[in-house]
N, C-alpha and C. Protein backbone atom coordinates (compact mmCIF):
# COMPACT_ATOMS: atom_id res chain seq x y z
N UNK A 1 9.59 -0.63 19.31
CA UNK A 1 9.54 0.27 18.17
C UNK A 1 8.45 1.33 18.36
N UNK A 2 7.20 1.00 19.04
CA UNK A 2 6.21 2.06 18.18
C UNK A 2 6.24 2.83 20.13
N UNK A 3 7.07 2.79 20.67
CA UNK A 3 7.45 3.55 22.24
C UNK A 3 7.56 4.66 21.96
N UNK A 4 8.64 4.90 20.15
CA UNK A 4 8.38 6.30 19.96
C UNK A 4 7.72 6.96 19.76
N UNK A 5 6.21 6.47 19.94
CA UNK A 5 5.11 7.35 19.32
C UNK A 5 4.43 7.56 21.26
N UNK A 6 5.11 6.95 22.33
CA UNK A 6 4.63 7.29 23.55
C UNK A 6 4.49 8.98 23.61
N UNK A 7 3.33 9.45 24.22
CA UNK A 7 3.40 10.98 24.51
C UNK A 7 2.65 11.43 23.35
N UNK A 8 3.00 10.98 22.34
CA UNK A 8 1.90 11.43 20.88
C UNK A 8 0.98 11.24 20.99
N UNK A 9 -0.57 12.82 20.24
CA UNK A 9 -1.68 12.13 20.20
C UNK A 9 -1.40 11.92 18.73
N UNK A 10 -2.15 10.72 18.72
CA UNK A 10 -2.54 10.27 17.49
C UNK A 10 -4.41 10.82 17.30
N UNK A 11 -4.69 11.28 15.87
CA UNK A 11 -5.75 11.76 15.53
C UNK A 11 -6.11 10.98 15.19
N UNK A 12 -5.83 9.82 14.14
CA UNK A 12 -6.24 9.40 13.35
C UNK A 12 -5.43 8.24 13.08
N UNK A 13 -6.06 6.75 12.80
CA UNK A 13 -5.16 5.69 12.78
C UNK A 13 -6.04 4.56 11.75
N UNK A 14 -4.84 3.96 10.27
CA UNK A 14 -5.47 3.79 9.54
C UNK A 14 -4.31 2.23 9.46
N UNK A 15 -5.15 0.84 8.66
CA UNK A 15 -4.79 -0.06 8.91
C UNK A 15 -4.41 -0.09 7.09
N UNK A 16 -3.31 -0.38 6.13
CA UNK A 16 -3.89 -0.30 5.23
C UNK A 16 -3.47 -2.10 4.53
N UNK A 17 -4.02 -2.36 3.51
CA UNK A 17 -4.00 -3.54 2.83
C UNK A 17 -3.08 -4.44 3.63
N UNK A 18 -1.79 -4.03 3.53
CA UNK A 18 -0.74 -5.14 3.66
C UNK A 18 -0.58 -5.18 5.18
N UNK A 19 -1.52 -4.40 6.14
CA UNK A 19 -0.80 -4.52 7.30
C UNK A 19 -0.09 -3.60 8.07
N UNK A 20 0.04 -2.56 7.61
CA UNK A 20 0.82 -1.83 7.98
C UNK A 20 0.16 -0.82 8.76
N UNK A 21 0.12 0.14 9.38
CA UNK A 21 -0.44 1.28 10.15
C UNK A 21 0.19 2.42 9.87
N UNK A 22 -0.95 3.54 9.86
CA UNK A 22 -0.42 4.83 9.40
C UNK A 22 -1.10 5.54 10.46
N UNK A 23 -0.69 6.35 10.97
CA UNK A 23 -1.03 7.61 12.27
C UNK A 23 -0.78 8.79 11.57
N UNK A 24 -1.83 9.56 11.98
CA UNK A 24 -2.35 10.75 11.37
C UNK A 24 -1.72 11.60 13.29
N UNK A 25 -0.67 12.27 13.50
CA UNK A 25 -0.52 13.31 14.75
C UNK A 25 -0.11 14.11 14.92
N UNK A 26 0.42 15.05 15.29
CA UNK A 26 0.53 16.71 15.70
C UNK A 26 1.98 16.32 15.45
N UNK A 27 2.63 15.62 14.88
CA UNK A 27 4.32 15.69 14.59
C UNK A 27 3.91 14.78 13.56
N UNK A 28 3.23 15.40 12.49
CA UNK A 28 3.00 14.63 11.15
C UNK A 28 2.64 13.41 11.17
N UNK A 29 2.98 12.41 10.19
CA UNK A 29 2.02 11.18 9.75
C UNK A 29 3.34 10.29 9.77
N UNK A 30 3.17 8.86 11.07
CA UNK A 30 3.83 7.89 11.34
C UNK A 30 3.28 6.74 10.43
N UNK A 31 4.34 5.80 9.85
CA UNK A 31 4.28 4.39 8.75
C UNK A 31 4.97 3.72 9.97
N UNK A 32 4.03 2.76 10.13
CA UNK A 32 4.45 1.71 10.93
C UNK A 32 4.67 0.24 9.65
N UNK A 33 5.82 -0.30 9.38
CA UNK A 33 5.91 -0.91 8.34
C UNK A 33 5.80 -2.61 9.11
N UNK A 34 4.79 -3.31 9.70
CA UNK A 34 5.35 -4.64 10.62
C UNK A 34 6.09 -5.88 10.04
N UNK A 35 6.35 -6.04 8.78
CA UNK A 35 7.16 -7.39 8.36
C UNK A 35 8.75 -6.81 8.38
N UNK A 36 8.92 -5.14 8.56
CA UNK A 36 10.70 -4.81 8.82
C UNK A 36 10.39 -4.58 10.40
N UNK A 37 9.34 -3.80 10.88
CA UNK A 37 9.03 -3.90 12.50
C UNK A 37 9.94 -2.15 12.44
N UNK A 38 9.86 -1.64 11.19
CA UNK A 38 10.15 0.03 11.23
C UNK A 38 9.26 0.87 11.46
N UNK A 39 9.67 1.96 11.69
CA UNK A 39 8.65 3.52 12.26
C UNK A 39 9.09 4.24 11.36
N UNK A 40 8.55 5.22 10.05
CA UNK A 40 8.76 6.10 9.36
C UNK A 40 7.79 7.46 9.92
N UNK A 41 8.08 8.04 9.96
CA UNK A 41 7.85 9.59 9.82
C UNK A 41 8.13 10.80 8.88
N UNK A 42 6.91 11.04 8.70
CA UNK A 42 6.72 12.08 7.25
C UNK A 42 6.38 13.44 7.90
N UNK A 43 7.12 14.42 7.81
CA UNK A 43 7.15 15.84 8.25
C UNK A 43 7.05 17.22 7.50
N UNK A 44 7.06 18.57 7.55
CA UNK A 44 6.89 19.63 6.65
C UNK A 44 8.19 19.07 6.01
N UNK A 45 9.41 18.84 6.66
CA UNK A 45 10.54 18.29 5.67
C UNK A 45 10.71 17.63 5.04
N UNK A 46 9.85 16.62 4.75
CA UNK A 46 9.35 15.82 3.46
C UNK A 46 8.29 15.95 2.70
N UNK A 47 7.56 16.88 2.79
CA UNK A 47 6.40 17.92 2.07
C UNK A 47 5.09 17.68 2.32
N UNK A 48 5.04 17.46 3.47
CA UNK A 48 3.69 17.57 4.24
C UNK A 48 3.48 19.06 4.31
N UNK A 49 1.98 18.93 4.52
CA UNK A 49 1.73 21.09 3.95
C UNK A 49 1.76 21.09 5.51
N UNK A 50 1.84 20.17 6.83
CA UNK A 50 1.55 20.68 8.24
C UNK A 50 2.29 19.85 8.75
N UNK A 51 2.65 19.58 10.27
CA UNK A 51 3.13 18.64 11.00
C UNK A 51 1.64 18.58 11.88
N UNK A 52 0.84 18.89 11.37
CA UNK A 52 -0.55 18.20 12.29
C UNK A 52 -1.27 18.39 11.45
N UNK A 53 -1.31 17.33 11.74
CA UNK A 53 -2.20 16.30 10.37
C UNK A 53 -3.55 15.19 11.51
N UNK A 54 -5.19 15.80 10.81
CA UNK A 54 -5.98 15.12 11.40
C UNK A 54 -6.95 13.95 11.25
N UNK A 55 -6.71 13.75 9.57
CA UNK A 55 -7.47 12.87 9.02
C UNK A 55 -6.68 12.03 8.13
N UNK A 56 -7.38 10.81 7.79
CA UNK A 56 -6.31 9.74 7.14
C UNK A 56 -7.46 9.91 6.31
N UNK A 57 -6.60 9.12 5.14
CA UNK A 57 -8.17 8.44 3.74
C UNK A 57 -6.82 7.73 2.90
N UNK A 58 -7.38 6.24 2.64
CA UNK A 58 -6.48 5.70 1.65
C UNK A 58 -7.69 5.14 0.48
N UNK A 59 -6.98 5.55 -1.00
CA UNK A 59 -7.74 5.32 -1.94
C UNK A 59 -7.34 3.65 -2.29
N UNK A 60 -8.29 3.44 -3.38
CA UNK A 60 -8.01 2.35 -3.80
C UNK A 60 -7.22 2.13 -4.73
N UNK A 61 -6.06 2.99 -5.47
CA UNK A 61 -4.78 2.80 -5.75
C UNK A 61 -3.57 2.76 -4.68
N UNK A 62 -3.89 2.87 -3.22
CA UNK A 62 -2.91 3.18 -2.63
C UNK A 62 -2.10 4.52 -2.17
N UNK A 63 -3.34 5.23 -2.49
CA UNK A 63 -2.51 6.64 -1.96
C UNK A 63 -3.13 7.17 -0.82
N UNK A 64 -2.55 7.27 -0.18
CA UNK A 64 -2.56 8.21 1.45
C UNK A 64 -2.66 9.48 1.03
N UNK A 65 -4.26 10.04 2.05
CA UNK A 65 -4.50 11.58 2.04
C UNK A 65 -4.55 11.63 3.40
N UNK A 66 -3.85 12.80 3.91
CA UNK A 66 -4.19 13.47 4.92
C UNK A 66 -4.58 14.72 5.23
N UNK A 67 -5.18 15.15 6.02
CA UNK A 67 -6.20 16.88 5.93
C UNK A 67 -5.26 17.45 7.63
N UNK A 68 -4.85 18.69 6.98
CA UNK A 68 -4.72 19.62 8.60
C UNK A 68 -5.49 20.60 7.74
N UNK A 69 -5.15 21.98 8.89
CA UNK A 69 -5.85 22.85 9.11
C UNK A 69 -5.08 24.31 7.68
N UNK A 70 -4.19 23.60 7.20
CA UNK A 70 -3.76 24.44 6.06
C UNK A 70 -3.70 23.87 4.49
N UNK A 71 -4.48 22.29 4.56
CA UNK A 71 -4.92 22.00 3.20
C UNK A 71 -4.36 20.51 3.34
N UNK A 72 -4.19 20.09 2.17
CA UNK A 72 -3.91 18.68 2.18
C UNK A 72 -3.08 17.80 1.58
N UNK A 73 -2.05 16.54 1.81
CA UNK A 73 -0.96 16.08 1.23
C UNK A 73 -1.34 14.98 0.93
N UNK A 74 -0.70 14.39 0.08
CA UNK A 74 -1.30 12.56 -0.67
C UNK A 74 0.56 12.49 -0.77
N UNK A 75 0.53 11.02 -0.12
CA UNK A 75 1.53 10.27 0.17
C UNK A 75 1.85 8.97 -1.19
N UNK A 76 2.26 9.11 -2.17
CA UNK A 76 2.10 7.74 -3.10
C UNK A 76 3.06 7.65 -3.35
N UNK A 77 3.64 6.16 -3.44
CA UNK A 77 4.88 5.75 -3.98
C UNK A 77 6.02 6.58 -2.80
N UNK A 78 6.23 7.15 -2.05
CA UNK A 78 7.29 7.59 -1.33
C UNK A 78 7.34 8.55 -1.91
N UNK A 79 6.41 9.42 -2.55
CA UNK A 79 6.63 11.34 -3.06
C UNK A 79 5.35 11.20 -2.13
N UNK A 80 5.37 12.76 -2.14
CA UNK A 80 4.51 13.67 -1.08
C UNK A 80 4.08 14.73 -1.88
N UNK A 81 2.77 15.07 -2.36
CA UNK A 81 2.13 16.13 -2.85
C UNK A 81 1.32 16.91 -1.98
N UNK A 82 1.38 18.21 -2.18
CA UNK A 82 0.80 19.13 -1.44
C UNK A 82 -0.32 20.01 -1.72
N UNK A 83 -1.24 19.90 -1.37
CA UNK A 83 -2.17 21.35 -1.82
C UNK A 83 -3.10 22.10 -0.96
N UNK A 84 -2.74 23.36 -0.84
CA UNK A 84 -3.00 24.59 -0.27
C UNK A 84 -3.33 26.14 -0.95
N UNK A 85 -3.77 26.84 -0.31
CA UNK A 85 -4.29 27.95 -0.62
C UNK A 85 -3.36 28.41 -1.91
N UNK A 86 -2.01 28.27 -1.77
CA UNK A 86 -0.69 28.90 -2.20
C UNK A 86 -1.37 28.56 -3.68
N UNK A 87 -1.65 26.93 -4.01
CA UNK A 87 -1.55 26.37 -5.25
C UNK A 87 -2.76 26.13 -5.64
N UNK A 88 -3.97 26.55 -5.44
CA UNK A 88 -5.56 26.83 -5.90
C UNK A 88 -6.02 26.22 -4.90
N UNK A 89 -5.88 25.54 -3.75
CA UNK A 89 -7.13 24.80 -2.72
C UNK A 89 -7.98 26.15 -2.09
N UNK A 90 -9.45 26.37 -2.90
CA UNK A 90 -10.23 27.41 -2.60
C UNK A 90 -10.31 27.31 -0.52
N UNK A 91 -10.15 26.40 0.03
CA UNK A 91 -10.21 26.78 1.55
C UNK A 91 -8.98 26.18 2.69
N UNK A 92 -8.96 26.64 3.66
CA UNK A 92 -8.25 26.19 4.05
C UNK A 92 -7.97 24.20 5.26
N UNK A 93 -9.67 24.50 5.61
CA UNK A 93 -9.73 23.79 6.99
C UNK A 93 -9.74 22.01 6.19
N UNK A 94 -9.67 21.15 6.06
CA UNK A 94 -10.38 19.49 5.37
C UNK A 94 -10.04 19.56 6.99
């Protein structure tokens, strides 16, 4: 399963509660889910503000932040929020 991530850099690699692994890489942010043994991938086509994405942060409700170089997306519940210059984020770089 995770062969498909051969050739990828990964920036950033985050372990969260249940086990699971999240990769922060230059073709967006990989969910490694291990009790189905699936690979998800989250892209600008699921509303990531970048497909390179360099930083992970998981809060203590469970939400996934990630930072590129054009602002930043929070992953909760399977929606994807975005914020960038477009929608008030005063800078661009996290």
């Amino acid at each position: 399963m995770l062969k498909k991530l051969e050739g990828l850099r990964v920036n950033s690699l985050l372990e969260d509660k249940k086990g699971n692994m999240w990769m922060a890489t230059h073709n967006g942010i990989y969910f490694y889910d291990r009790t189905a043994d699936r690979l998800d991938n989250f892209t600008v086509n699921d509303g990531l503000v970048s497909n390179q994405c360099f930083t992970l942060f998981l809060d203590n409700k469970g939400n996934l932040y990630t930072g590129s170089l054009k602002g930043f997306s929070i992953i909760s519940n399977g929606k994807i929020r975005t914020y960038n210059k477009n929608n008030g984020l005063k800078v661009r770089l996290l």
